[in-house]
C-alpha atoms as a PDB file:
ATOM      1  CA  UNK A   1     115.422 112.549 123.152  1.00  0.00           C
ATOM      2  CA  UNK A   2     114.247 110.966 120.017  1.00  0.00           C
ATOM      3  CA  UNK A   3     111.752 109.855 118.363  1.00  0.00           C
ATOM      4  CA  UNK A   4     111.371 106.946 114.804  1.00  0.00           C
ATOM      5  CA  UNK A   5     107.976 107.892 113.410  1.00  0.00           C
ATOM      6  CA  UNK A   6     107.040 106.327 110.107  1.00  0.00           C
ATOM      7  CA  UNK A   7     104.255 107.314 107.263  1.00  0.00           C
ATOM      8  CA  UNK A   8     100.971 106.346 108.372  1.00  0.00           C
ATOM      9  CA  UNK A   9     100.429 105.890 104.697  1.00  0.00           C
ATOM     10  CA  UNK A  10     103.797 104.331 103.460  1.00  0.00           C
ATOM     11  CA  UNK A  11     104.967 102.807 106.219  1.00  0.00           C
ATOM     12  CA  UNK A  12     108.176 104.322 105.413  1.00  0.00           C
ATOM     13  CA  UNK A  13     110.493 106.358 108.020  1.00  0.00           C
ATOM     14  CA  UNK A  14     109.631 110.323 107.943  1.00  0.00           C
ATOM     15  CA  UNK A  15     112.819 112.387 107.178  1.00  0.00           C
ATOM     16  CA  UNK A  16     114.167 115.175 109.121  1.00  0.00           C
ATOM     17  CA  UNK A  17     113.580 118.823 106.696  1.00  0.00           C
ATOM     18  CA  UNK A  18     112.291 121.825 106.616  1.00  0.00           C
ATOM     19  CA  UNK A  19     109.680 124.348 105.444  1.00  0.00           C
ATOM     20  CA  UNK A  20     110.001 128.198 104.979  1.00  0.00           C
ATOM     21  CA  UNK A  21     106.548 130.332 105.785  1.00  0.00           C
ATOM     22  CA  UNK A  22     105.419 133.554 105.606  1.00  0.00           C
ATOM     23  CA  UNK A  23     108.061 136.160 106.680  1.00  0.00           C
ATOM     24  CA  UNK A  24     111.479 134.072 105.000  1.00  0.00           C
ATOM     25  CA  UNK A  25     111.340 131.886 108.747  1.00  0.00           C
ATOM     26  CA  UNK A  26     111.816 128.269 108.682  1.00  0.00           C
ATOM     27  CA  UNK A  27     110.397 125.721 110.551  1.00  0.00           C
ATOM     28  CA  UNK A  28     111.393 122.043 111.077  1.00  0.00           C
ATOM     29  CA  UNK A  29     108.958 119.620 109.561  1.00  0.00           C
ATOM     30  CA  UNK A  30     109.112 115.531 109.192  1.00  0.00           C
ATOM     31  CA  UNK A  31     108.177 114.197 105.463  1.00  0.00           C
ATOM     32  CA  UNK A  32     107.674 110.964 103.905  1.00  0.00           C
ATOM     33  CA  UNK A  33     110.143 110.241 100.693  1.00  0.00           C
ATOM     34  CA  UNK A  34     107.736 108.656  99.302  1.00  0.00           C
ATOM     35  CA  UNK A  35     104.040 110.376  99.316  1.00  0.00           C
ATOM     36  CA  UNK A  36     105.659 113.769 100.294  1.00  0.00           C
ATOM     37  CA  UNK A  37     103.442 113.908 103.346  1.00  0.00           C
ATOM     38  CA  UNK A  38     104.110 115.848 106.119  1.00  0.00           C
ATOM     39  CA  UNK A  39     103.800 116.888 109.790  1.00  0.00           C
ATOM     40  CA  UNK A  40     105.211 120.037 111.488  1.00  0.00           C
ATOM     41  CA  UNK A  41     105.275 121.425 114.537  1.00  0.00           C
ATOM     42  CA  UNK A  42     102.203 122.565 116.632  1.00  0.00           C
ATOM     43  CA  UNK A  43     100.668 125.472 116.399  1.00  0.00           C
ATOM     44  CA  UNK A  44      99.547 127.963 119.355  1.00  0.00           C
ATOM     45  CA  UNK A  45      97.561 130.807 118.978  1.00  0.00           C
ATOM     46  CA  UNK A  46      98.062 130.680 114.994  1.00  0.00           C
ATOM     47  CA  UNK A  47     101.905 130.695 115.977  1.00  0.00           C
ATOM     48  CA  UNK A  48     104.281 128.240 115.044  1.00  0.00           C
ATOM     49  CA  UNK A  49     105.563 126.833 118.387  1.00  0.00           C
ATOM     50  CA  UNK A  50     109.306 126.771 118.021  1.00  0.00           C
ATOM     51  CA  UNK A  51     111.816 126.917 120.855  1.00  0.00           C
ATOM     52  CA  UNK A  52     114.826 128.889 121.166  1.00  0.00           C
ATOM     53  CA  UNK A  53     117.154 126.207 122.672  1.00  0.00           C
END
């Protein structure tokens, strides 16, 4: 599956990266080039969701 978001903001396509937290463990995020926004993935229970696919 995919998905083309853009920047709410920008109107710009987000970018694939990623962001380390607590612990050294990464997590994949989508950012703006421009603004530097970003959104990553949900959490549950203060967890990041992630999946081990």
């Amino acid at each position: 599956m995919s998905v083309n978001a853009q920047c709410g903001k920008c109107n710009i396509p987000l970018e694939n990266d990623f962001l380390t937290i607590n612990g050294g463990e990464k997590v994949q995020i989508s950012k703006c080039p421009s603004c530097e926004g970003k959104i990553k993935s949900p959490l549950c229970c203060g967890e990041d969701m992630s999946c081990a696919a």
